[in-house]
N, C-alpha and C. Protein backbone atom coordinates (compact mmCIF):
# COMPACT_ATOMS: atom_id res chain seq x y z
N UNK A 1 0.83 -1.14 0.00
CA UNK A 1 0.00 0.00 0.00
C UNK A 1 0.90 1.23 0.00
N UNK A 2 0.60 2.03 -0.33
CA UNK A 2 1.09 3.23 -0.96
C UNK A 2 0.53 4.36 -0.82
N UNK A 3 0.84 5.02 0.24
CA UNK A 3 0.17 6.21 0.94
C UNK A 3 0.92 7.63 0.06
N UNK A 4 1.45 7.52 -0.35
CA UNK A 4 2.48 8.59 -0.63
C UNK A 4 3.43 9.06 -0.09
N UNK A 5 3.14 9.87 -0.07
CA UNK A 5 4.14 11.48 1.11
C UNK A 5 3.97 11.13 2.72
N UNK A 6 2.85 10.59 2.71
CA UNK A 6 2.30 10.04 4.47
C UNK A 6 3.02 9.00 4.47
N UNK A 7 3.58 8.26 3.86
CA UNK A 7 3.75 6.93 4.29
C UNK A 7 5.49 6.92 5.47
N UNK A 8 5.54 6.23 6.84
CA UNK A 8 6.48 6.46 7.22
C UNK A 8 7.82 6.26 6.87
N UNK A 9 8.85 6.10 7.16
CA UNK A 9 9.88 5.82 6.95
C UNK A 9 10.32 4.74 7.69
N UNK A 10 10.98 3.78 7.83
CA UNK A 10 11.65 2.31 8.66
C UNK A 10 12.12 3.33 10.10
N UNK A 11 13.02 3.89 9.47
CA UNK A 11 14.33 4.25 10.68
C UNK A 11 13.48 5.77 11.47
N UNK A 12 12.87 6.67 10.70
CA UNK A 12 12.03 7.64 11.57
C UNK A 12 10.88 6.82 12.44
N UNK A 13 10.57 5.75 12.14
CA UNK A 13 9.43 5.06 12.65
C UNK A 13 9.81 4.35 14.15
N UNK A 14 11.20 3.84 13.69
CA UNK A 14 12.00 3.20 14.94
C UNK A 14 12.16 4.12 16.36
N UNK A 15 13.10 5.57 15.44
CA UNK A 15 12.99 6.48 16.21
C UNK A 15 11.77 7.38 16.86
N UNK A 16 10.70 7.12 16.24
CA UNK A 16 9.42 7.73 16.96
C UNK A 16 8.73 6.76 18.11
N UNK A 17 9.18 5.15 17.85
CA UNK A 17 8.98 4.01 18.47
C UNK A 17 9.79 4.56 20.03
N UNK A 18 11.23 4.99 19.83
CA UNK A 18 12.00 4.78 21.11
C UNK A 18 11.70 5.72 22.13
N UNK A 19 11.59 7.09 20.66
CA UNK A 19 10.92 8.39 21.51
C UNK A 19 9.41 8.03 22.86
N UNK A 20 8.63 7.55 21.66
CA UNK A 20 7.22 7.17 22.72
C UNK A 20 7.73 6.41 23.42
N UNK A 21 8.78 5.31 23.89
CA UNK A 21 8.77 3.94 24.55
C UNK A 21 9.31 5.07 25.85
N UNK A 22 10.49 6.06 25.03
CA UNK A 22 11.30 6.37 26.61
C UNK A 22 10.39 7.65 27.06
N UNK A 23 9.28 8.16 26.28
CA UNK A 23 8.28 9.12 27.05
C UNK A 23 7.25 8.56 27.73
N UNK A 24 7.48 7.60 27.52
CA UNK A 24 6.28 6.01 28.17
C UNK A 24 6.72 5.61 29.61
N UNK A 25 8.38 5.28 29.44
CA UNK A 25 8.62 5.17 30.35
C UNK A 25 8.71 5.76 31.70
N UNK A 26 9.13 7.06 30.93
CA UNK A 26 9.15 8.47 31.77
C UNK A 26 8.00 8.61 32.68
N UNK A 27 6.76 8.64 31.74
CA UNK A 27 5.60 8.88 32.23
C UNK A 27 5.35 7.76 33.16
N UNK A 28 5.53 6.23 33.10
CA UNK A 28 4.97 5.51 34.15
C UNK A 28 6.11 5.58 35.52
N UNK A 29 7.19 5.44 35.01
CA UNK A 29 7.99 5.45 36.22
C UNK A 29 8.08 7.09 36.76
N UNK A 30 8.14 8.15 36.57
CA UNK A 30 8.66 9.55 37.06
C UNK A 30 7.65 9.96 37.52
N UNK A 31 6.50 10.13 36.50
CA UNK A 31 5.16 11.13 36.32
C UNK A 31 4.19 10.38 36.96
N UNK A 32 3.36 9.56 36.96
CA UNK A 32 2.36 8.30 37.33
C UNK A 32 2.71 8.81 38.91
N UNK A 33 3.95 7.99 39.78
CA UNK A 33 4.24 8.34 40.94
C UNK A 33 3.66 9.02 41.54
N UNK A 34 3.90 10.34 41.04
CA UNK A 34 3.90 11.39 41.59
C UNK A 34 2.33 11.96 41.40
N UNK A 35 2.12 11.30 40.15
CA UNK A 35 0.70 12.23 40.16
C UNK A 35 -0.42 10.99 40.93
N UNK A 36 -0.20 9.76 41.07
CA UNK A 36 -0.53 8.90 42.03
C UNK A 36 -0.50 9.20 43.90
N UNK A 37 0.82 9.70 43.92
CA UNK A 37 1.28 10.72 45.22
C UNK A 37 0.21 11.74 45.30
N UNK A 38 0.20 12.93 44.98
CA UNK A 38 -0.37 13.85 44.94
C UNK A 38 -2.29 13.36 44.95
N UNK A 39 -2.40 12.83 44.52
CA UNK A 39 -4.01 12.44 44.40
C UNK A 39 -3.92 11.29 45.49
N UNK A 40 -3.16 11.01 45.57
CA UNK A 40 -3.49 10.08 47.12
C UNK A 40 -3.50 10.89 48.17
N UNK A 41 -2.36 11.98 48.62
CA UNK A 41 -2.10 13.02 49.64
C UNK A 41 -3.66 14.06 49.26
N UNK A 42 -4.12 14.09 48.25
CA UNK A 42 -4.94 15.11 48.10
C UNK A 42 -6.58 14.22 48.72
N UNK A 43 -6.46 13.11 48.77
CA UNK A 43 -7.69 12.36 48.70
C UNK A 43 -7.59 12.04 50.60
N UNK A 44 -6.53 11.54 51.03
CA UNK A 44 -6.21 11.74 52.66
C UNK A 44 -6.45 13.32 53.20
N UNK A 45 -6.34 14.10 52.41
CA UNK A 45 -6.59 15.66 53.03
C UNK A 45 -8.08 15.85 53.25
N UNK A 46 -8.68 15.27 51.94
CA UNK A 46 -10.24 15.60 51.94
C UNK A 46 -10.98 14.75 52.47
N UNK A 47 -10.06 13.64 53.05
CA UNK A 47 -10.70 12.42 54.00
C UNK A 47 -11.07 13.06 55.18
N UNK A 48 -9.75 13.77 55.54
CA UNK A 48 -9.30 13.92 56.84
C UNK A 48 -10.01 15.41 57.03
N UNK A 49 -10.35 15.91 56.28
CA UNK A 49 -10.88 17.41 56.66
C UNK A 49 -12.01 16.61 56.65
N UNK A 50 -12.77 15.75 55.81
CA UNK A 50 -14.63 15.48 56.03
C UNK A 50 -14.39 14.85 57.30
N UNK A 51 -13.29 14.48 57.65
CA UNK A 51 -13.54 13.76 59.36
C UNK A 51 -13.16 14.63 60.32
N UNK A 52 -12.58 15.53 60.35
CA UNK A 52 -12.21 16.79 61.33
C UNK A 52 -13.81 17.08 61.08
N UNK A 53 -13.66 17.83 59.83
CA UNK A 53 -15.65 18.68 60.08
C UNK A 53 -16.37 17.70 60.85
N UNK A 54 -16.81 16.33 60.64
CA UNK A 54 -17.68 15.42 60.95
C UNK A 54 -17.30 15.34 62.85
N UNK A 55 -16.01 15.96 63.41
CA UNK A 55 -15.44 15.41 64.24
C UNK A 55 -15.98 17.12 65.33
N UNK A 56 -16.04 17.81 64.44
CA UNK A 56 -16.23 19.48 64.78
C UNK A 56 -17.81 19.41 64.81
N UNK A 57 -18.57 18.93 63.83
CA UNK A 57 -19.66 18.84 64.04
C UNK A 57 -20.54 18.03 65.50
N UNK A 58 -19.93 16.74 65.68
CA UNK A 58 -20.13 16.43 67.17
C UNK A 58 -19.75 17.19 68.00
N UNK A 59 -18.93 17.85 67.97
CA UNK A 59 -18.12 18.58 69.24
C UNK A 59 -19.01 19.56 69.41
N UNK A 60 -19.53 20.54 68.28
CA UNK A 60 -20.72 21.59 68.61
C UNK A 60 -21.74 20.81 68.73
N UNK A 61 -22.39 19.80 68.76
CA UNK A 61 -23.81 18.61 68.80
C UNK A 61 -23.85 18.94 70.40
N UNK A 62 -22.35 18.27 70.95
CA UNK A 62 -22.08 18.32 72.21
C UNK A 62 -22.38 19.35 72.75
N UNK A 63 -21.28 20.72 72.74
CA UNK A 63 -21.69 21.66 73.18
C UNK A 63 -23.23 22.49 73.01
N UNK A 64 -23.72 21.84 72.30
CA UNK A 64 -25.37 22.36 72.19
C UNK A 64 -26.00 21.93 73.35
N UNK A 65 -26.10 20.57 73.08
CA UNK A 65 -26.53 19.89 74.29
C UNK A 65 -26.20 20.29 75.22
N UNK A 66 -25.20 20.43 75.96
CA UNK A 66 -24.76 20.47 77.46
C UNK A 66 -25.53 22.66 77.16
N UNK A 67 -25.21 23.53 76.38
CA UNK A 67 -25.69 24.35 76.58
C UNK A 67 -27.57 24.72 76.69
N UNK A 68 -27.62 23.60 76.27
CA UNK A 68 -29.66 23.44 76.17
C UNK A 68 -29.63 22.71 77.69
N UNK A 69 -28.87 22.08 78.09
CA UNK A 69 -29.36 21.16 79.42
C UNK A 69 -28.88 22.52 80.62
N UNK A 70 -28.12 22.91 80.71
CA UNK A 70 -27.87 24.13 81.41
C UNK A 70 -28.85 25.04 81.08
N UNK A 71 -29.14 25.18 79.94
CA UNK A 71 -30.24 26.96 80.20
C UNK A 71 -31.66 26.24 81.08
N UNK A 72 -31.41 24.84 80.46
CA UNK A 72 -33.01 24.03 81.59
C UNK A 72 -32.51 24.49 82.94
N UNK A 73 -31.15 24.24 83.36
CA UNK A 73 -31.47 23.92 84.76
C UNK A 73 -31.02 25.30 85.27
N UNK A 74 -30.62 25.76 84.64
CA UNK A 74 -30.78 27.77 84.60
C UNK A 74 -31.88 28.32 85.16
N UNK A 75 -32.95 27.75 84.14
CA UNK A 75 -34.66 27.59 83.95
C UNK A 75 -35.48 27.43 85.39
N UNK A 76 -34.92 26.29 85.62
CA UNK A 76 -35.34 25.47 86.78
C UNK A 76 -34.91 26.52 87.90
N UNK A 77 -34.11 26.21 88.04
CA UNK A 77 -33.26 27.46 89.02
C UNK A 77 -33.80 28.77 89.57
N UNK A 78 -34.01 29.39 88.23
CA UNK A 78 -34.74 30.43 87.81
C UNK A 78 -36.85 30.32 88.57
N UNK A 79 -36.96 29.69 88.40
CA UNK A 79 -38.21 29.22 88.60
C UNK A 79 -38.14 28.86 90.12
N UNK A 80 -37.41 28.33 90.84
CA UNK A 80 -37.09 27.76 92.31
C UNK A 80 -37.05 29.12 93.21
N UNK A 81 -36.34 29.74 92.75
CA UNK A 81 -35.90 31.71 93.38
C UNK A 81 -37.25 32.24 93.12
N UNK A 82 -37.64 31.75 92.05
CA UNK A 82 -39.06 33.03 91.70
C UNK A 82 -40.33 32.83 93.29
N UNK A 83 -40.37 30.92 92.90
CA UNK A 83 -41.40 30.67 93.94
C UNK A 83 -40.82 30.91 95.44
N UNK A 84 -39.55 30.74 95.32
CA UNK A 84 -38.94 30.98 96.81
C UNK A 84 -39.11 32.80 97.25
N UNK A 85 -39.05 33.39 96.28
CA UNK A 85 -39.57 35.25 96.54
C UNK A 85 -40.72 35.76 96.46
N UNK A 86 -41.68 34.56 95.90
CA UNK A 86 -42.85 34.71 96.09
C UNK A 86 -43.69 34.40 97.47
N UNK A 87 -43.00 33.37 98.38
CA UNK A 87 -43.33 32.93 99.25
C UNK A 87 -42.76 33.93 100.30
N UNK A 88 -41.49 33.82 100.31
CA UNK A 88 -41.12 35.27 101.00
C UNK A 88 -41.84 36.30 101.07
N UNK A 89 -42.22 37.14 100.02
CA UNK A 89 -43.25 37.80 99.87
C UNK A 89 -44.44 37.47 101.13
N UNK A 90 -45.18 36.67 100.40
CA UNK A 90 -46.17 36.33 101.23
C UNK A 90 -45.88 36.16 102.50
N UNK A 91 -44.81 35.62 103.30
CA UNK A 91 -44.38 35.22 104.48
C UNK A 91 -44.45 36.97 104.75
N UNK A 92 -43.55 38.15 104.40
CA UNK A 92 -43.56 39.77 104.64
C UNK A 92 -44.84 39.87 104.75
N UNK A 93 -45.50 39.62 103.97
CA UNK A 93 -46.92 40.71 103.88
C UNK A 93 -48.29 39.87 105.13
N UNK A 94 -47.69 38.73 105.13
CA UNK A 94 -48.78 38.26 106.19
C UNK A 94 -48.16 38.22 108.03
N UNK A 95 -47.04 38.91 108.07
CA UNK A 95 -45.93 39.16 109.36
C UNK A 95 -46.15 40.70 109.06
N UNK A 96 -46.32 41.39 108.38
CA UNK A 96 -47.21 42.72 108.38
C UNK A 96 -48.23 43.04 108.63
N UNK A 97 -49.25 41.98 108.04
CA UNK A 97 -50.78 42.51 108.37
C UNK A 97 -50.68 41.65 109.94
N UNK A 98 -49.72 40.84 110.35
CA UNK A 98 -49.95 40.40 111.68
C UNK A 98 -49.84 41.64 112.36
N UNK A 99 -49.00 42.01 112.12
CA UNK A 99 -47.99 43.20 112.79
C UNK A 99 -48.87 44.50 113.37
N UNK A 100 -49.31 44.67 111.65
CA UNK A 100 -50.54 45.85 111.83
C UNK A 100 -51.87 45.47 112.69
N UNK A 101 -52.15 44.42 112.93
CA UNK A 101 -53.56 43.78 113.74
C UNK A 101 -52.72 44.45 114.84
N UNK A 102 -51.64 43.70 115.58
CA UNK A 102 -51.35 43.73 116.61
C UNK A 102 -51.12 44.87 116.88
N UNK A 103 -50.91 45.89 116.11
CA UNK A 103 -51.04 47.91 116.27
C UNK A 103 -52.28 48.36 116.63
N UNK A 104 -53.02 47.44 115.74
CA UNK A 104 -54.33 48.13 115.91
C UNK A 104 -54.96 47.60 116.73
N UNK A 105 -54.62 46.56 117.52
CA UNK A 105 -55.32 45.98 118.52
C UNK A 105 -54.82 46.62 119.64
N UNK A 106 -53.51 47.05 119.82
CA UNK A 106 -52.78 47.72 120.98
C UNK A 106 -53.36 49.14 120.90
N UNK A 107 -53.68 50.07 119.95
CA UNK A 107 -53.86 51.00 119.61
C UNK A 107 -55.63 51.25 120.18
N UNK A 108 -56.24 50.19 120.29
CA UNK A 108 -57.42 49.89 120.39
C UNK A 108 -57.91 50.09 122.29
N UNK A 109 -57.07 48.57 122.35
CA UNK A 109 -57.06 48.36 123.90
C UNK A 109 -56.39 49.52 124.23
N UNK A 110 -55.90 50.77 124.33
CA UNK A 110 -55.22 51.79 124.87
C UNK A 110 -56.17 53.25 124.71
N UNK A 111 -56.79 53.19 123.50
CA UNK A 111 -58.11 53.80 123.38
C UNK A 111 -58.69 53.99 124.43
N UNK A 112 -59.49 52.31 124.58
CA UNK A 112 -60.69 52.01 125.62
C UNK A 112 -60.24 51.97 126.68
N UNK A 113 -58.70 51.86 127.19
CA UNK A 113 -58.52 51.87 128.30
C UNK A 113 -58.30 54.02 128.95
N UNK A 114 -58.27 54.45 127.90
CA UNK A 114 -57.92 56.12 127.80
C UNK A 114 -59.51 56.64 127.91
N UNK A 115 -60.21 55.84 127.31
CA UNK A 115 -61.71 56.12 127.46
C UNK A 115 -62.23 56.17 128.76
N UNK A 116 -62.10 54.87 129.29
CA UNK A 116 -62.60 54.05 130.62
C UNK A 116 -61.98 55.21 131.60
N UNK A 117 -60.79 55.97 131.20
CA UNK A 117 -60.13 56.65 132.52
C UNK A 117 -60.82 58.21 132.38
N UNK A 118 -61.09 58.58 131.05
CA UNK A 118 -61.83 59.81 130.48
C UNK A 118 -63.31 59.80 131.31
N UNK A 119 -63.94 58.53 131.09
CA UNK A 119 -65.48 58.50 131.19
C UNK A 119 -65.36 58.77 133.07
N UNK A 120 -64.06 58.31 133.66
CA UNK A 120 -64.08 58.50 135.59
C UNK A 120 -64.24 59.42 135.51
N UNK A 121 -63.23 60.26 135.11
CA UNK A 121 -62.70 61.74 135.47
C UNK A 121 -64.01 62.29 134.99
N UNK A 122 -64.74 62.01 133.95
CA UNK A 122 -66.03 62.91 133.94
C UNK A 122 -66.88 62.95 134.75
N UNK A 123 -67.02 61.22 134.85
CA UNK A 123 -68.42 61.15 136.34
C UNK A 123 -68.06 61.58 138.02
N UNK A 124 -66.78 61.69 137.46
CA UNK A 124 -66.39 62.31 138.98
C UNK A 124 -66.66 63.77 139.03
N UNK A 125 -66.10 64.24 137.88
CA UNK A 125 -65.94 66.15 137.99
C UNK A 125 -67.53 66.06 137.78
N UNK A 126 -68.45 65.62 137.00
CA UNK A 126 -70.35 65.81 137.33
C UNK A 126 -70.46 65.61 138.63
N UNK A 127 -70.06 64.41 139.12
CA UNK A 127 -70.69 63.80 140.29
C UNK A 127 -70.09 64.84 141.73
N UNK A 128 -68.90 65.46 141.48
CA UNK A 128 -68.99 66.81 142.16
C UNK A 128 -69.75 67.83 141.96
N UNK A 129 -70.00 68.29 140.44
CA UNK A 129 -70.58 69.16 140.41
C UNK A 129 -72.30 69.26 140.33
N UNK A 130 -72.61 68.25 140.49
CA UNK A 130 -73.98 67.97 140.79
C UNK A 130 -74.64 67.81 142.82
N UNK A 131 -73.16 67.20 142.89
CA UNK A 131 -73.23 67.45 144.45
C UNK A 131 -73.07 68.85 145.24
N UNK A 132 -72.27 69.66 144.36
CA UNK A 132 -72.58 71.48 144.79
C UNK A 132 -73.66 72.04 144.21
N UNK A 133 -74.59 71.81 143.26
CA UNK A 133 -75.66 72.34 143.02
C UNK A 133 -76.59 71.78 143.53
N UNK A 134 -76.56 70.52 143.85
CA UNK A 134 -77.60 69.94 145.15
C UNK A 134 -77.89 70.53 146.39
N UNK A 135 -76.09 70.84 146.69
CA UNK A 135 -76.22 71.62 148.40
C UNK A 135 -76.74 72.92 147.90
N UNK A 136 -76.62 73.44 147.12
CA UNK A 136 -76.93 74.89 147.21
C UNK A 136 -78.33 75.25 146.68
N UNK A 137 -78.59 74.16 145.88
CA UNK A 137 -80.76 74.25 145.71
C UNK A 137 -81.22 73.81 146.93
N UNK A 138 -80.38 72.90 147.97
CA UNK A 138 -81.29 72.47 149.20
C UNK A 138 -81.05 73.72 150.02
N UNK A 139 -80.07 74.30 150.24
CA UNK A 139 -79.57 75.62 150.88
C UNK A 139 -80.79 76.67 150.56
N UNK A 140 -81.15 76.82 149.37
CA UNK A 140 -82.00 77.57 148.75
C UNK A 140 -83.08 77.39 149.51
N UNK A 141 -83.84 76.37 149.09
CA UNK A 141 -85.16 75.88 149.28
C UNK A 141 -85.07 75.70 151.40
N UNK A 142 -84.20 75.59 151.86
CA UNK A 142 -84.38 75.44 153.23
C UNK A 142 -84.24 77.39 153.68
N UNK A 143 -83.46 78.20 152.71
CA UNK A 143 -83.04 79.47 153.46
C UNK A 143 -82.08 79.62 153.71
N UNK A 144 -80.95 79.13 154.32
CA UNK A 144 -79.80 79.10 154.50
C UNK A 144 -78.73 77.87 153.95
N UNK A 145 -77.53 78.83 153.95
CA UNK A 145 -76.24 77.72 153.64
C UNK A 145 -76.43 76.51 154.50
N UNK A 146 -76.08 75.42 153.74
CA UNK A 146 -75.93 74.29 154.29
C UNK A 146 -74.43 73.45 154.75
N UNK A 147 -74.30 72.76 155.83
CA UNK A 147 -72.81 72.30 156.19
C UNK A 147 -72.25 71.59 154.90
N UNK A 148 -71.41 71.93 154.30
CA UNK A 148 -70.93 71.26 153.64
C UNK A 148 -70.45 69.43 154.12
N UNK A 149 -69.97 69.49 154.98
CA UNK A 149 -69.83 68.22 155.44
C UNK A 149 -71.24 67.30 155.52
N UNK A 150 -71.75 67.78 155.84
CA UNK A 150 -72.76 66.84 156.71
C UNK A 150 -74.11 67.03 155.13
N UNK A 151 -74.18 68.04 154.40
CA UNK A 151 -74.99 67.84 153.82
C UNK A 151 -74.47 66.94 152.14
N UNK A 152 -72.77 66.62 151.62
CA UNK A 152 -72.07 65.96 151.11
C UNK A 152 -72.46 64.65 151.45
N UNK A 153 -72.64 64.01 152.81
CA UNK A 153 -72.59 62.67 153.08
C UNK A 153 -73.89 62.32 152.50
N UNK A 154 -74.96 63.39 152.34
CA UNK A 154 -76.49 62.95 152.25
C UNK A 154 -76.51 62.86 150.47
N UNK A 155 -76.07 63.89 149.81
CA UNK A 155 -75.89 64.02 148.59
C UNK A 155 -75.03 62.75 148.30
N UNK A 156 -74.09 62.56 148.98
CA UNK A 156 -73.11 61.56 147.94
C UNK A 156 -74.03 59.85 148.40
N UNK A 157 -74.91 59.71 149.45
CA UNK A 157 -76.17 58.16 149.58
C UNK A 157 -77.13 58.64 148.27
N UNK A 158 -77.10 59.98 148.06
CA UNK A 158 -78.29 60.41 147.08
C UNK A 158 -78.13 59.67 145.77
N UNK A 159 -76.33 59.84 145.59
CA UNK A 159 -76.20 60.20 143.93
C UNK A 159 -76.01 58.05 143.97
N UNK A 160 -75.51 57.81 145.07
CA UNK A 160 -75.00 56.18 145.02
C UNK A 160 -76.12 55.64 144.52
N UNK A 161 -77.72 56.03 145.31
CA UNK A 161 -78.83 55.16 145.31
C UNK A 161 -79.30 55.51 143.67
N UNK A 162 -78.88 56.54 143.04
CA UNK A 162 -79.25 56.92 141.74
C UNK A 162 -78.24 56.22 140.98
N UNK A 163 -77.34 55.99 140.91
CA UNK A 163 -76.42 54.90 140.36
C UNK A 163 -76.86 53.69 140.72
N UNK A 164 -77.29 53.05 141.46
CA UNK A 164 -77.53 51.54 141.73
C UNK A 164 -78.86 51.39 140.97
N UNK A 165 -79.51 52.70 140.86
CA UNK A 165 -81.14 52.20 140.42
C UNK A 165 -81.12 52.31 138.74
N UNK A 166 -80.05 53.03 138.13
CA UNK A 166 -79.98 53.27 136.94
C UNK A 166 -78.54 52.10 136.50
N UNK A 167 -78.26 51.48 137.00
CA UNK A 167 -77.10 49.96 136.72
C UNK A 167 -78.43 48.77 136.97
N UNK A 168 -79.01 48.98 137.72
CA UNK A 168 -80.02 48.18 137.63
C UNK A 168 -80.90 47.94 136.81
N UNK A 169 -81.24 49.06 136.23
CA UNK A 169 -82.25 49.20 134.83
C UNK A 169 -81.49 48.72 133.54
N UNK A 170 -79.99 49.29 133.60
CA UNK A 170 -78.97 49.13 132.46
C UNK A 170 -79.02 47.38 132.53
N UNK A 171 -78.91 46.80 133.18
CA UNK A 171 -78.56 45.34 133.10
C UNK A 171 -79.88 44.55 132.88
N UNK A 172 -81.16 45.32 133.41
CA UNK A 172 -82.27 44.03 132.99
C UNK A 172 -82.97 44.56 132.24
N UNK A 173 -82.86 46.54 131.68
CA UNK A 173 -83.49 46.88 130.64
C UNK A 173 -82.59 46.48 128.99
């Protein structure tokens, strides 16, 4: 066959033979290696980073967790103080209104006992002064001054028997 101008030559053919054999060789022994190297080191990198991330990703999983279980017991915590200041509270305000009873009960009993000493001093200063206008209308009606002594003892059986008859009415009226 008879290609022409294309057709090779014996000895350029040999030499294009040795060329490819020793760029062949080159390539499996020199080049291959290395580019075998490199894509192996490159394939351990991207191993090893998807397992660092994968390894980083638990580690924040973790720290989530333990930060969600703490804000609970944060929570909890939080909630324990609230009812514990609420009760406090209540414990203040009902040791207050005790407090205030017991003011106003002291405040009360000191009243009635200020009363009870008010209401003497009145029936006493009347109960004198009803006993000098007694002596002096009986003084009147008799004409002359009357002994103070002796007409006091009659006034003061007067005013007693008017107290016993009006405590008497008070208790069964």
């Amino acid at each position: 066959m008879n290609i022409g101008p294309l057709e090779p030559k014996v000895p350029d053919l040999i030499v294009a033979v040795l060329c490819f054999a020793l760029v062949f060789v080159l390539f499996a022994k020199v080049l291959l290696p290395r580019l075998v190297r490199v894509l192996a080191e490159r394939t351990d990198a991207i191993e090893g980073t998807i397992e660092r991330a994968e390894e980083t990703r638990l580690a924040a999983e973790r720290l989530h967790n333990e930060y969600k279980s703490e804000l609970a017991e944060a929570r909890r915590e939080l909630a324990h103080l609230r009812q514990e200041a609420l009760e406090q509270g209540a414990a203040i305000i009902a040791a207050a209104r005790e407090e205030g009873a017991r003011q106003r009960d002291a405040l009360i009993s000191d009243a009635q006992a200020q009363l009870e000493v008010d209401r003497t001093l009145a029936a006493a200063e009347l109960t004198e002064g009803v006993r000098l206008i007694a002596i002096e209308l009986a003084g009147r009606i008799v004409g002359e001054p009357l002994d103070d002594f002796a007409s006091s003892e009659v006034v003061d059986r007067y005013l007693e028997e008017l107290n016993t008859k009006f405590s008497s009415r008070g208790a069964t009226g």
